[in-house]
C-alpha atoms as a PDB file:
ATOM      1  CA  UNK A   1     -71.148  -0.729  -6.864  1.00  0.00           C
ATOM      2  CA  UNK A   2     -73.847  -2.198  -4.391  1.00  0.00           C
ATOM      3  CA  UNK A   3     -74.155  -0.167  -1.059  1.00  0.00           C
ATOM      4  CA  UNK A   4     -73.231  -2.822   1.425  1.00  0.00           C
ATOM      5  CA  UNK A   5     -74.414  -0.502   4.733  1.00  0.00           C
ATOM      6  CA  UNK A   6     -77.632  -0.184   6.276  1.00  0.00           C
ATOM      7  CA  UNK A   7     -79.814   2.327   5.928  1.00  0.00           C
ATOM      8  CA  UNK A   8     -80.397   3.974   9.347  1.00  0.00           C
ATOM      9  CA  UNK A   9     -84.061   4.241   9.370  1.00  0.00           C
ATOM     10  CA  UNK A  10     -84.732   0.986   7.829  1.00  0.00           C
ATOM     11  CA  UNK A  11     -84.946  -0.581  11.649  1.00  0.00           C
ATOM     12  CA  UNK A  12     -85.688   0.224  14.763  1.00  0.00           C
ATOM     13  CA  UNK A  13     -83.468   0.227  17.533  1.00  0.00           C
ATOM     14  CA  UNK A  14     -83.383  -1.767  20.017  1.00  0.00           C
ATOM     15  CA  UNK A  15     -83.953  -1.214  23.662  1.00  0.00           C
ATOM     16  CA  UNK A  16     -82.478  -3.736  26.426  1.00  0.00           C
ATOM     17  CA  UNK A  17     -84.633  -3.826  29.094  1.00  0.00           C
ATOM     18  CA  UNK A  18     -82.660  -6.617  31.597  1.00  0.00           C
ATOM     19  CA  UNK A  19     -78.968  -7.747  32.111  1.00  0.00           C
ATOM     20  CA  UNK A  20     -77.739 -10.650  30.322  1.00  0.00           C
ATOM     21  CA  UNK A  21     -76.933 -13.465  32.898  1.00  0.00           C
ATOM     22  CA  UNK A  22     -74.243 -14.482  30.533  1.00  0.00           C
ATOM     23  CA  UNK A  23     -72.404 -10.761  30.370  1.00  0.00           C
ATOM     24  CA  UNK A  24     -73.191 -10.184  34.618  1.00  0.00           C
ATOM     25  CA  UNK A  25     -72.664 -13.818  36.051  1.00  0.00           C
ATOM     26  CA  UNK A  26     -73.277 -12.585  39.859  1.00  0.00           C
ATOM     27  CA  UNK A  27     -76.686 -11.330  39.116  1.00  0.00           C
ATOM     28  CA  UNK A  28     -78.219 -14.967  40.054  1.00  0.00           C
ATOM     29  CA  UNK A  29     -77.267 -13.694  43.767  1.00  0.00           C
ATOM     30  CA  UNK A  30     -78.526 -10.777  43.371  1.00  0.00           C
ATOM     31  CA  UNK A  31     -75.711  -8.259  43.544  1.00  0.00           C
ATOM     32  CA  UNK A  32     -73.721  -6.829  40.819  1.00  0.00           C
ATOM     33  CA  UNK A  33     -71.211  -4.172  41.708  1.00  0.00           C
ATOM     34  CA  UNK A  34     -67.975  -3.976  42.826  1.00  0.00           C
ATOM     35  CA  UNK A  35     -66.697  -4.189  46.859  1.00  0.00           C
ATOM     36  CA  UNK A  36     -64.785  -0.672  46.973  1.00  0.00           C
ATOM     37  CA  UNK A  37     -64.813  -0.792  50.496  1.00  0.00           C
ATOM     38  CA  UNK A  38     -63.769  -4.242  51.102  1.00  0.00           C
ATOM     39  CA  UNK A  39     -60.618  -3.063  48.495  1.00  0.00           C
ATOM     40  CA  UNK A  40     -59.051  -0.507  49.680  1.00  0.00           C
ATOM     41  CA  UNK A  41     -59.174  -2.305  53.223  1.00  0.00           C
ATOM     42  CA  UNK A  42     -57.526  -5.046  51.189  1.00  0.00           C
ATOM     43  CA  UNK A  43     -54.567  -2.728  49.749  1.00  0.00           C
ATOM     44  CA  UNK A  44     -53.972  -0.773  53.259  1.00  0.00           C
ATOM     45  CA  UNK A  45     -53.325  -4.082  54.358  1.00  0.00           C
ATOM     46  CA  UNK A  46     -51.323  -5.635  51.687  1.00  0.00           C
ATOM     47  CA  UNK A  47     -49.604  -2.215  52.465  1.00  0.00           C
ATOM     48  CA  UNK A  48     -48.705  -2.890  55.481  1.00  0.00           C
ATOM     49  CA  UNK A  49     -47.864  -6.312  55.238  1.00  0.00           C
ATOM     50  CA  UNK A  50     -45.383  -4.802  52.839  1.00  0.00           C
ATOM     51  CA  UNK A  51     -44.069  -2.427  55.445  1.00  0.00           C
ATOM     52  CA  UNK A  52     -43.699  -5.721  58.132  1.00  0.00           C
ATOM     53  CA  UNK A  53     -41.871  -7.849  55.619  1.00  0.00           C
ATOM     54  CA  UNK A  54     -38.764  -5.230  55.874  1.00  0.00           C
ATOM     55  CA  UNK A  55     -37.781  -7.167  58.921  1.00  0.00           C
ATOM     56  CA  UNK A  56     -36.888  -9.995  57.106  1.00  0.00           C
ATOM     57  CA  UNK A  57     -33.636 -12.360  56.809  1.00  0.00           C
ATOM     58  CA  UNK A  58     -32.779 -10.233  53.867  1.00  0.00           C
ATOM     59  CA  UNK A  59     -29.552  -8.175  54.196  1.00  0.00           C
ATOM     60  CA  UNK A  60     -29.789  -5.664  51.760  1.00  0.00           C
ATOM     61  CA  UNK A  61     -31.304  -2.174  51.586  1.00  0.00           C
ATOM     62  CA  UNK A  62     -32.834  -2.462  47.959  1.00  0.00           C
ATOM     63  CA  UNK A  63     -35.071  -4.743  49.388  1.00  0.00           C
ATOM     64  CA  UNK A  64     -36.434  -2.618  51.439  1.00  0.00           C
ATOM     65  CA  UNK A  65     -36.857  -0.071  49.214  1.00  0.00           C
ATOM     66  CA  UNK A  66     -38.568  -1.974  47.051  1.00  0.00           C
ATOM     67  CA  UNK A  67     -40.799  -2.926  49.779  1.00  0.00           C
ATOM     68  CA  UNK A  68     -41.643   0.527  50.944  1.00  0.00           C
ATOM     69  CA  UNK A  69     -41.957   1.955  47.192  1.00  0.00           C
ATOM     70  CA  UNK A  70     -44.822  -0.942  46.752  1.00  0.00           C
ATOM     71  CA  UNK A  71     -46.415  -0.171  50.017  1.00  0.00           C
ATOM     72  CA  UNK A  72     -46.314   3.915  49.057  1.00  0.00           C
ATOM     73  CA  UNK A  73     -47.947   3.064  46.008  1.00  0.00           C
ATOM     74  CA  UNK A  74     -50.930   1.339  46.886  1.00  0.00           C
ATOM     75  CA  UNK A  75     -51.272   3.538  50.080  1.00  0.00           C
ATOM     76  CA  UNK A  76     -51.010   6.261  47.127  1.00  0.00           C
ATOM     77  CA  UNK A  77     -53.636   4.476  44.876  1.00  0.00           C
ATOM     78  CA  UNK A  78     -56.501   4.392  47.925  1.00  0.00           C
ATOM     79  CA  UNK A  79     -56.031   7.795  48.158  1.00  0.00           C
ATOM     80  CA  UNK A  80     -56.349   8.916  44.668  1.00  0.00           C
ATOM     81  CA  UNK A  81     -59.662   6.509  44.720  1.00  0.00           C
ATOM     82  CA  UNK A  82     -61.045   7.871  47.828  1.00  0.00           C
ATOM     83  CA  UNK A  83     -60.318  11.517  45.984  1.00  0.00           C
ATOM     84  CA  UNK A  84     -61.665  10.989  42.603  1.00  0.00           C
ATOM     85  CA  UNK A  85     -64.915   9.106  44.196  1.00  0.00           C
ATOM     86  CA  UNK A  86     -65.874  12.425  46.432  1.00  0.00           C
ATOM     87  CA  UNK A  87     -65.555  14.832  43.379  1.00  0.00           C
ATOM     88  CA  UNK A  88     -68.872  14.794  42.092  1.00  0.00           C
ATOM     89  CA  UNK A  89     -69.283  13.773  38.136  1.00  0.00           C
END
């Protein structure tokens, strides 16, 4: 049978020395990263838009739990971020 693999030290790896503008499109402005900030400002107040929607022409009360569970949940997921990104790796 013919050994189909490569043999490790037939080639030299290859080292990557720049980003691919293809694989990190926002690197032609010259930032690549992500807006943490900016998103847990976005979810506190998606969370309490949440919260101000419970006065609505809705009669029900699973509405508003529904709208308070959400609202605890992404108040709950800033948290957890704002925890796990202190702890030092």
């Amino acid at each position: 049978m013919a050994q189909t693999e490569l043999d490790p030290a037939s080639y030299d790896p290859v080292e990557y020395t720049h980003e691919d503008i293809a694989e990190v499109p926002s690197a032609n402005w010259g930032w690549s990263g992500e807006s943490n900030k900016a998103m847990r400002i976005a979810a506190i107040g998606v969370a309490v838009f949440l919260l101000l929607m419970i006065h609505g022409n809705h009669t029900g009360e699973i509405e508003d739990l529904y709208l308070i569970g959400f609202a605890i949940a992404l108040v709950g997921i800033v948290v957890r971020d704002i925890i796990v990104r202190r702890k030092p790796r």
